[in-house]
PDB file of N, CA and C in Angstrom:
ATOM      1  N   UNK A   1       0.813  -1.189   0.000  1.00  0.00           N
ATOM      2  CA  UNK A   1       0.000   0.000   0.000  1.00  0.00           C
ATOM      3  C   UNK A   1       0.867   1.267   0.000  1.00  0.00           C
ATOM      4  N   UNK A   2       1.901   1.395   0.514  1.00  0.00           N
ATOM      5  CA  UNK A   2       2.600   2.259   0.667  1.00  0.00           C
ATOM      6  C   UNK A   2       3.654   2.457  -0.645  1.00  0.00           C
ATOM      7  N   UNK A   3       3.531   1.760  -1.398  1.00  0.00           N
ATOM      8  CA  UNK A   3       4.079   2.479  -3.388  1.00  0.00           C
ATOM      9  C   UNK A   3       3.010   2.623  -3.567  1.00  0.00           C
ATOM     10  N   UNK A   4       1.819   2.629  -3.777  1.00  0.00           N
ATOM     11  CA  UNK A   4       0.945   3.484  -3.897  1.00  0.00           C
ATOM     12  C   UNK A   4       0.305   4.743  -4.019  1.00  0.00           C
ATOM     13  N   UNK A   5       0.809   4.703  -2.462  1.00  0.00           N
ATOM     14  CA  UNK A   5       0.701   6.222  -1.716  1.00  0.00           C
ATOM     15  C   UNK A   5       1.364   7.094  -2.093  1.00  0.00           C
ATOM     16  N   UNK A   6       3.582   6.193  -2.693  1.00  0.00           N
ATOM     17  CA  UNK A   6       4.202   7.181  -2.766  1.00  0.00           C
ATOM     18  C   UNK A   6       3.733   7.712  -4.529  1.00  0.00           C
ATOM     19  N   UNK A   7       3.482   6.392  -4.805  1.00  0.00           N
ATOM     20  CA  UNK A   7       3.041   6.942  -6.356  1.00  0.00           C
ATOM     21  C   UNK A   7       1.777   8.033  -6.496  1.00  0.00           C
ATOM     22  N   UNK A   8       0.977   8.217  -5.990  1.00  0.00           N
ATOM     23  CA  UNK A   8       0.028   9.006  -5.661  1.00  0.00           C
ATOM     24  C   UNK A   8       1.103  10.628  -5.608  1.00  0.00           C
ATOM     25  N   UNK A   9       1.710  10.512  -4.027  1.00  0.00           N
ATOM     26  CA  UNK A   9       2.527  11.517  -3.825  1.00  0.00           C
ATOM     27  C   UNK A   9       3.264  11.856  -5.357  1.00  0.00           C
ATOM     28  N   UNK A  10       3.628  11.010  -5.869  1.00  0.00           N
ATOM     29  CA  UNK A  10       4.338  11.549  -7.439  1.00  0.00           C
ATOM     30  C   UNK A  10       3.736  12.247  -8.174  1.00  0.00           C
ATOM     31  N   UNK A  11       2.341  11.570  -8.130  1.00  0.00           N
ATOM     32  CA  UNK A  11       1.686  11.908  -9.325  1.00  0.00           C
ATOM     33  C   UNK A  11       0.942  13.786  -8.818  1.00  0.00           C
ATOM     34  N   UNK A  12       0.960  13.918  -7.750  1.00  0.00           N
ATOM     35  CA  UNK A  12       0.528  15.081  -7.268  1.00  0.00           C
ATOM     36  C   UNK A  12       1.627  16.291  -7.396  1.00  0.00           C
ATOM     37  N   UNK A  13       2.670  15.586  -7.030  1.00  0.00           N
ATOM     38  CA  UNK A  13       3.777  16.413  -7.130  1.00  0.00           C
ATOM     39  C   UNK A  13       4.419  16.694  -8.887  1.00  0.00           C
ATOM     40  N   UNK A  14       3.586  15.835  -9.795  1.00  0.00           N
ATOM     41  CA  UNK A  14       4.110  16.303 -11.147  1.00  0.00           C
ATOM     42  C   UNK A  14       2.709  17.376 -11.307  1.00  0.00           C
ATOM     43  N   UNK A  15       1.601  17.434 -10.435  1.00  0.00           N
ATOM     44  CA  UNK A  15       0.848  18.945 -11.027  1.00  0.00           C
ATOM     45  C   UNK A  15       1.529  19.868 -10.680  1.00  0.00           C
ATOM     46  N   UNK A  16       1.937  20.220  -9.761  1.00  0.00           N
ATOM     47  CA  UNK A  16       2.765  20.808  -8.898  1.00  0.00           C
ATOM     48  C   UNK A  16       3.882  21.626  -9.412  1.00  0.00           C
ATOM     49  N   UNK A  17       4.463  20.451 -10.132  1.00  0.00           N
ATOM     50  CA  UNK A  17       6.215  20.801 -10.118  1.00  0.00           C
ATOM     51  C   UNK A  17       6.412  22.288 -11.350  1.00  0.00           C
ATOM     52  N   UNK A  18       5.302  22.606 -12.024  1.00  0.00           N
ATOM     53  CA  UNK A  18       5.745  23.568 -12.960  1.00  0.00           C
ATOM     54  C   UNK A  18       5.164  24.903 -12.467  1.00  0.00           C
ATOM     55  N   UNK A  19       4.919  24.894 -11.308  1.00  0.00           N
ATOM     56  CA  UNK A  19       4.569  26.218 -10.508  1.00  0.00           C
ATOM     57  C   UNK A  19       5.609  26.032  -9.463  1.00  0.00           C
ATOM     58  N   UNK A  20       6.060  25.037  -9.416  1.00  0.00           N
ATOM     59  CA  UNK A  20       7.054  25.625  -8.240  1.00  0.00           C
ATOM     60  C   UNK A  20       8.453  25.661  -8.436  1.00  0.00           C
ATOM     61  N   UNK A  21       9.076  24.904  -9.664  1.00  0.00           N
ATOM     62  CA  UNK A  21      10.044  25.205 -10.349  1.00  0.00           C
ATOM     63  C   UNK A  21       9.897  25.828 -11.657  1.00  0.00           C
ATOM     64  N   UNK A  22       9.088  26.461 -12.124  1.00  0.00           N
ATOM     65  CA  UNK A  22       9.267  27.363 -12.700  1.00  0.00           C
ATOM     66  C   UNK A  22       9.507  27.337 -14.330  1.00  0.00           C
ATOM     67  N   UNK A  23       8.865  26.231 -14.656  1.00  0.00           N
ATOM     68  CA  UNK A  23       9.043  25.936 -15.777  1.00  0.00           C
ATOM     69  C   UNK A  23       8.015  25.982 -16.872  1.00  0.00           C
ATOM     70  N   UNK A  24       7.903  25.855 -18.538  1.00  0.00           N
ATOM     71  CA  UNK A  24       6.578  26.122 -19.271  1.00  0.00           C
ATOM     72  C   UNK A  24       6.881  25.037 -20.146  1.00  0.00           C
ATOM     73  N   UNK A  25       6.122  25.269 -21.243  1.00  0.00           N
ATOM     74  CA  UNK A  25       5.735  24.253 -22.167  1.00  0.00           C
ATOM     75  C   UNK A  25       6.993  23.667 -22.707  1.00  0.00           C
ATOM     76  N   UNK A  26       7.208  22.287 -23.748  1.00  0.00           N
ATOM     77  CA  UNK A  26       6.018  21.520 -23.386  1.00  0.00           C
ATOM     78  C   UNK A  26       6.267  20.492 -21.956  1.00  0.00           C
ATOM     79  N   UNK A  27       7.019  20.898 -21.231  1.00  0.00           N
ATOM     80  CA  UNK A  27       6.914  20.094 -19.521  1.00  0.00           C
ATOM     81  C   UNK A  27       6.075  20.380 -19.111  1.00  0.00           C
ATOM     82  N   UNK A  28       5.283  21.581 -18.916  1.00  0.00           N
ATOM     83  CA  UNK A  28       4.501  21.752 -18.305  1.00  0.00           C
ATOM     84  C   UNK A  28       3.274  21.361 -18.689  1.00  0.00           C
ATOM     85  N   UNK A  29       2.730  21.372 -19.748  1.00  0.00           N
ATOM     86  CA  UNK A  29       1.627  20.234 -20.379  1.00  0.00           C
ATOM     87  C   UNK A  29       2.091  19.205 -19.750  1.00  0.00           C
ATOM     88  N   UNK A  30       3.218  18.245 -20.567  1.00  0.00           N
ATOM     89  CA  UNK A  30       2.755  16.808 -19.830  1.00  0.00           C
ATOM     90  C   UNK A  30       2.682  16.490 -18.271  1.00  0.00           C
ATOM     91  N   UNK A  31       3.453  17.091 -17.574  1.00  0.00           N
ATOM     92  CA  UNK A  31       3.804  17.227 -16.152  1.00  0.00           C
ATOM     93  C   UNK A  31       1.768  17.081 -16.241  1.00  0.00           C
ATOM     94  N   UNK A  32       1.160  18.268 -16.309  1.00  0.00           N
ATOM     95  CA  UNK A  32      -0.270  18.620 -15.950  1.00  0.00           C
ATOM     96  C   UNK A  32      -1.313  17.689 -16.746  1.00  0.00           C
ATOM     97  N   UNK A  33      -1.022  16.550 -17.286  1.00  0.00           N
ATOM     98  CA  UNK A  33      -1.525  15.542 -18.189  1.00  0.00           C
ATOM     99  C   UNK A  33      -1.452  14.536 -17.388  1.00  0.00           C
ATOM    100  N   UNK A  34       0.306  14.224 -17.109  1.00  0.00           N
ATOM    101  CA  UNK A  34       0.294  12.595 -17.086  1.00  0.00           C
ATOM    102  C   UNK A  34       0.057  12.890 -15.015  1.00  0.00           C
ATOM    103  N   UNK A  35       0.610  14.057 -15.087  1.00  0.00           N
ATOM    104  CA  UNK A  35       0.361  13.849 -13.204  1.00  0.00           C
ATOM    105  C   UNK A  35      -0.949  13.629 -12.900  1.00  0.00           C
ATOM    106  N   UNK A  36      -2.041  13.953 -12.581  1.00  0.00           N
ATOM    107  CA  UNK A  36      -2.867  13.343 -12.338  1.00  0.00           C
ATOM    108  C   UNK A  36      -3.487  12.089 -12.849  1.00  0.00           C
ATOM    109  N   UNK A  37      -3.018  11.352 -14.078  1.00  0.00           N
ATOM    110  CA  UNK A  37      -3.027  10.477 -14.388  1.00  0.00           C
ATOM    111  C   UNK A  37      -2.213   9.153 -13.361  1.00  0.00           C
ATOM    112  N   UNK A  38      -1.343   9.473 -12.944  1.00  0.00           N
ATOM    113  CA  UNK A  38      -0.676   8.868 -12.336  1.00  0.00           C
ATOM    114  C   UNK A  38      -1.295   9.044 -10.901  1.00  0.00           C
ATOM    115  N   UNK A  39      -1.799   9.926 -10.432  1.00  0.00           N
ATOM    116  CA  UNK A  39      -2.287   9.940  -9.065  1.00  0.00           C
ATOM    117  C   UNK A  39      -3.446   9.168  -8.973  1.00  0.00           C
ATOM    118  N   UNK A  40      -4.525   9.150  -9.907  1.00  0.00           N
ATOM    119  CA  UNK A  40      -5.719   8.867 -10.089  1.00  0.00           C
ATOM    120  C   UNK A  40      -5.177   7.258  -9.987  1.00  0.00           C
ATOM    121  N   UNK A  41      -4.609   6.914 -11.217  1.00  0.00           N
ATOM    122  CA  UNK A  41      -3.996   5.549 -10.727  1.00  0.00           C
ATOM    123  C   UNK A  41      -3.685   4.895  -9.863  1.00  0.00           C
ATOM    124  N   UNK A  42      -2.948   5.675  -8.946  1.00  0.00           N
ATOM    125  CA  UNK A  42      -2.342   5.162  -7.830  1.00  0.00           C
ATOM    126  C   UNK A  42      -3.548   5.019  -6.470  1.00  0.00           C
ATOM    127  N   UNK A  43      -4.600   5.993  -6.595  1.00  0.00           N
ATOM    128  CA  UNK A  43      -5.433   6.035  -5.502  1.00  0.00           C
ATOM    129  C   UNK A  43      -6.368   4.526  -5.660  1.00  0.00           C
ATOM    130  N   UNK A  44      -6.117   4.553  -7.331  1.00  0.00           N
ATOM    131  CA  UNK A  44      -7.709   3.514  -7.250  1.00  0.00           C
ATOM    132  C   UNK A  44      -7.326   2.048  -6.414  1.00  0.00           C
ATOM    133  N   UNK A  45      -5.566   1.888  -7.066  1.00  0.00           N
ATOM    134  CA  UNK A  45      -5.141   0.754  -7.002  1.00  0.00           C
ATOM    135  C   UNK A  45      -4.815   0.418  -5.538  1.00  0.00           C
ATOM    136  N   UNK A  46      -5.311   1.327  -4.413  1.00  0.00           N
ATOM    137  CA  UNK A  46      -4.789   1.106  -3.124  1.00  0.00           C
ATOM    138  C   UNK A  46      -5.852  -0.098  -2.596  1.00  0.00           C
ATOM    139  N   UNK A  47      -7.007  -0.652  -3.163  1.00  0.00           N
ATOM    140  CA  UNK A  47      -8.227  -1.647  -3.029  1.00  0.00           C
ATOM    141  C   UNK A  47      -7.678  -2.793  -3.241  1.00  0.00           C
ATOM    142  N   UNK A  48      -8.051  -3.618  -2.890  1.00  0.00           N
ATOM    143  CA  UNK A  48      -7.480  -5.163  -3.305  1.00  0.00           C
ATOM    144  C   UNK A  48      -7.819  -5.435  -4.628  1.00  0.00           C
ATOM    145  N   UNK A  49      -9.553  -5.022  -4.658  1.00  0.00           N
ATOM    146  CA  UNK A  49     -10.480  -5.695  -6.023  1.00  0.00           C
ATOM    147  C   UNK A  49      -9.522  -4.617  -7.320  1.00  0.00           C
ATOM    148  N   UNK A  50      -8.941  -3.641  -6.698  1.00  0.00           N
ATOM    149  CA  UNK A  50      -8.568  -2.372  -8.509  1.00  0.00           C
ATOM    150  C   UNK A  50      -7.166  -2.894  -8.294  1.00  0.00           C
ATOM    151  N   UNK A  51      -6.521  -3.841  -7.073  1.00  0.00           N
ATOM    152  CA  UNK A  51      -5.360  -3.722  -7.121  1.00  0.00           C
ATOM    153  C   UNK A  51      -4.257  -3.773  -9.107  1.00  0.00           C
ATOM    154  N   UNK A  52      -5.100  -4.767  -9.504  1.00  0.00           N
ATOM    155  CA  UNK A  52      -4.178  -5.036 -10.984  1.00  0.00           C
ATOM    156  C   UNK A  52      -3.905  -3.663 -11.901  1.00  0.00           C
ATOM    157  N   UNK A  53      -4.846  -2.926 -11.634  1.00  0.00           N
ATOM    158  CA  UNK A  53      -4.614  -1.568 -12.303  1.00  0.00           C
ATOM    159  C   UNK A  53      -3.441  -1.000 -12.155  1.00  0.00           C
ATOM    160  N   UNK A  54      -2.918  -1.049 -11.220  1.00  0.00           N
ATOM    161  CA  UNK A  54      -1.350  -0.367 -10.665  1.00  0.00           C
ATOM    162  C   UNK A  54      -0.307  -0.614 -11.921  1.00  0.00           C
ATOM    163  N   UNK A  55      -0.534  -1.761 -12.553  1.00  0.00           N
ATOM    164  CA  UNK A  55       0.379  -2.015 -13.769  1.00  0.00           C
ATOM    165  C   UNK A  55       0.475  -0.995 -14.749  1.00  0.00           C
ATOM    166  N   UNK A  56      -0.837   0.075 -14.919  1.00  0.00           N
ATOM    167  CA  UNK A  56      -1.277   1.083 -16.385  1.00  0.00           C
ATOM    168  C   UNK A  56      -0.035   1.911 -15.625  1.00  0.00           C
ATOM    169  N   UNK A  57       0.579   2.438 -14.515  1.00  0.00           N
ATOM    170  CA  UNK A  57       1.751   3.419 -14.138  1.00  0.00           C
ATOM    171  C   UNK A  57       3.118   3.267 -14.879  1.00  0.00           C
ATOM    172  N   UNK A  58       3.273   1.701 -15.378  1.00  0.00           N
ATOM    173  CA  UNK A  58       4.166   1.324 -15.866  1.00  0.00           C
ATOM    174  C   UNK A  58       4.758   2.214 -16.908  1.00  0.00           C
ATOM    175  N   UNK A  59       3.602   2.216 -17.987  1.00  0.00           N
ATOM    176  CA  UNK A  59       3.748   2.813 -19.561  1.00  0.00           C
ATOM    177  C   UNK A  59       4.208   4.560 -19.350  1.00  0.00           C
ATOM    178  N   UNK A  60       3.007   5.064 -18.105  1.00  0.00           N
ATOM    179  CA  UNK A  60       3.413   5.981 -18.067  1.00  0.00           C
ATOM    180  C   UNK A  60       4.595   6.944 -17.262  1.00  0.00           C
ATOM    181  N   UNK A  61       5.472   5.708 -16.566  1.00  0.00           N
ATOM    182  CA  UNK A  61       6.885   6.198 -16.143  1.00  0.00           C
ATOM    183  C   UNK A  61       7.591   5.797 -17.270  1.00  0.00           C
ATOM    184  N   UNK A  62       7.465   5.131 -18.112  1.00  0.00           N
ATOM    185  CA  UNK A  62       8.621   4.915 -19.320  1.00  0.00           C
ATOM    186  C   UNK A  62       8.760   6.347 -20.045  1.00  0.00           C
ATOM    187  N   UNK A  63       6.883   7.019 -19.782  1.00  0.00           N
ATOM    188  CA  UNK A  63       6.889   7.879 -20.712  1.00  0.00           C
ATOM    189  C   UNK A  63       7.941   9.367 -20.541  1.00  0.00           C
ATOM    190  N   UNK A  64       7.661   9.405 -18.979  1.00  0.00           N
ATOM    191  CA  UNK A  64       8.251  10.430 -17.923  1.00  0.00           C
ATOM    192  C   UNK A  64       9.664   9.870 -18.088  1.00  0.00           C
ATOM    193  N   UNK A  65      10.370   8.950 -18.598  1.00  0.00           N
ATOM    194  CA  UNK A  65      11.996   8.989 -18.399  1.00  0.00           C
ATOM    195  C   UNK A  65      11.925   9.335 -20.019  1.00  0.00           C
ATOM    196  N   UNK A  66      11.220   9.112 -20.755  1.00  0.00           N
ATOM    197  CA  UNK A  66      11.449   9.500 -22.224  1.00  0.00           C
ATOM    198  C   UNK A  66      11.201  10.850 -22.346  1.00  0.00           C
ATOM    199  N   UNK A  67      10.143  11.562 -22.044  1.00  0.00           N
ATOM    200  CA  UNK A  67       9.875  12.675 -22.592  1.00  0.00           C
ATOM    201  C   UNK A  67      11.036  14.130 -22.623  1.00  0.00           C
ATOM    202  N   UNK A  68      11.272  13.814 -22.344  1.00  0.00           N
ATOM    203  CA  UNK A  68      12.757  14.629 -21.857  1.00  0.00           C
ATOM    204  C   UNK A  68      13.364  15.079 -23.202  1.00  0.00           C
ATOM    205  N   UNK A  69      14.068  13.892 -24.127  1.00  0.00           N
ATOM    206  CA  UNK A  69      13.710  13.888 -25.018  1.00  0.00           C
ATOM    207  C   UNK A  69      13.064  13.709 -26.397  1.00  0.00           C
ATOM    208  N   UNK A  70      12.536  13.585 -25.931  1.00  0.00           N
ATOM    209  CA  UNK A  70      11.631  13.375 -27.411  1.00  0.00           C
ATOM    210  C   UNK A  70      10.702  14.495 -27.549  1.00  0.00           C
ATOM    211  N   UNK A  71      10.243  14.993 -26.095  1.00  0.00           N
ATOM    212  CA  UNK A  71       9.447  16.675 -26.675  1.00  0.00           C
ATOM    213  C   UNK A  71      10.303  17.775 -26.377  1.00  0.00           C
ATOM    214  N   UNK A  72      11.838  17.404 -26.169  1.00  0.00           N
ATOM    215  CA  UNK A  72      12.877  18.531 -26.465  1.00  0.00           C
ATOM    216  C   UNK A  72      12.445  19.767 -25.031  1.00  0.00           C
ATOM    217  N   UNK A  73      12.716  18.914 -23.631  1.00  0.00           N
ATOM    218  CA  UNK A  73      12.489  20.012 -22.486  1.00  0.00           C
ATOM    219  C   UNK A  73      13.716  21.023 -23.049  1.00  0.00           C
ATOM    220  N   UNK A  74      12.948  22.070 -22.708  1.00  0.00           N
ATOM    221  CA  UNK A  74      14.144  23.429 -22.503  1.00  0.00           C
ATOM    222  C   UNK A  74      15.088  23.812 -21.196  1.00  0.00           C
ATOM    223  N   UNK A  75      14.122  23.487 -20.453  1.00  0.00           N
ATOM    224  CA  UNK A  75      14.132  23.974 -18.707  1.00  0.00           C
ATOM    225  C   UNK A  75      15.371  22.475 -18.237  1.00  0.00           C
ATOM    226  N   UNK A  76      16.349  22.846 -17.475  1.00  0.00           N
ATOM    227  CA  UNK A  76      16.933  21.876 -16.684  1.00  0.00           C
ATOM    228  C   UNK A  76      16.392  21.122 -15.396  1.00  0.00           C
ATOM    229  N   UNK A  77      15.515  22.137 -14.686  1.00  0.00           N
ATOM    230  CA  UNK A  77      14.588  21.836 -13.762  1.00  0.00           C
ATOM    231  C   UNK A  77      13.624  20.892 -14.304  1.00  0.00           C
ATOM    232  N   UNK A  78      12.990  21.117 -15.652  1.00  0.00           N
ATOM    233  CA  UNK A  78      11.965  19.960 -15.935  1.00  0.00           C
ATOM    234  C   UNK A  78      12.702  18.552 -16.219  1.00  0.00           C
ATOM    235  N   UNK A  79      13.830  18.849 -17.259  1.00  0.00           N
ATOM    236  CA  UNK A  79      14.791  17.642 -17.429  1.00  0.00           C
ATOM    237  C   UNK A  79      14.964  16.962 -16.041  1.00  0.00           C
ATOM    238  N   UNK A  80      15.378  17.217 -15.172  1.00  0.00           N
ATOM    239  CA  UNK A  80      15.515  16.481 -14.427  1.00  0.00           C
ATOM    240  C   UNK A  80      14.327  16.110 -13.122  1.00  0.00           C
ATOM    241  N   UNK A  81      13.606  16.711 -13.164  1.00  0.00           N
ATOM    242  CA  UNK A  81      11.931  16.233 -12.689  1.00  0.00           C
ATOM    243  C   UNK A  81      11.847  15.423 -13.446  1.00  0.00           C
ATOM    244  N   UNK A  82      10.987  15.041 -14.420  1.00  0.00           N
ATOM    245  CA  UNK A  82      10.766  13.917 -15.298  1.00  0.00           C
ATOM    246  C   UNK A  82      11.213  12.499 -14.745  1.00  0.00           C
ATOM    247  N   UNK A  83      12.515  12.416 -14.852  1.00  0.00           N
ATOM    248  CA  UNK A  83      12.715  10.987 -14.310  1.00  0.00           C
ATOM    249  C   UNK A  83      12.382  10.597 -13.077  1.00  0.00           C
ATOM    250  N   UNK A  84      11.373  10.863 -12.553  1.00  0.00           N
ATOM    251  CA  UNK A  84      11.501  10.732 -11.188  1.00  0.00           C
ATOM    252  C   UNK A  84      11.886   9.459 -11.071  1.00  0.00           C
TER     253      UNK A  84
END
């Protein structure tokens, strides 16, 4: 239960992260896309019965170590957020 939680905590902290480091497009789109995606995920899967869902986080941390480059961050602060 507790990767869950912290994944939750991730996924809250990628709405987050482009108001508080200071960064804009396009990090800040996906940051404000896939983060609550990832939180929403993480909350459902804290149940026994949604537990299998926890797997859909997978695709989208591959996406968060890729995006970096492939949508060409500008910001060093977002570059290195991303991988969390």
């Amino acid at each position: 239960m507790w990767a869950r939680l912290l994944s939750a905590a991730a996924g809250i902290w990628l709405m987050t992260a482009p108001a508080v480091l200071r960064y804009s497009n396009p990090a800040q789109t996906n940051d404000r896309i896939i983060g609550p995606i990832v939180a929403s995920i993480s909350i459902i899967a804290i149940w026994q019965v949604t537990r299998a869902i926890r797997w859909l986080n997978l695709p989208l941390g591959a996406w968060l170590i890729l995006a970096p480059a492939l949508l060409g961050y500008l910001s060093t602060a977002a570059r290195w957020n991303d991988p969390l």
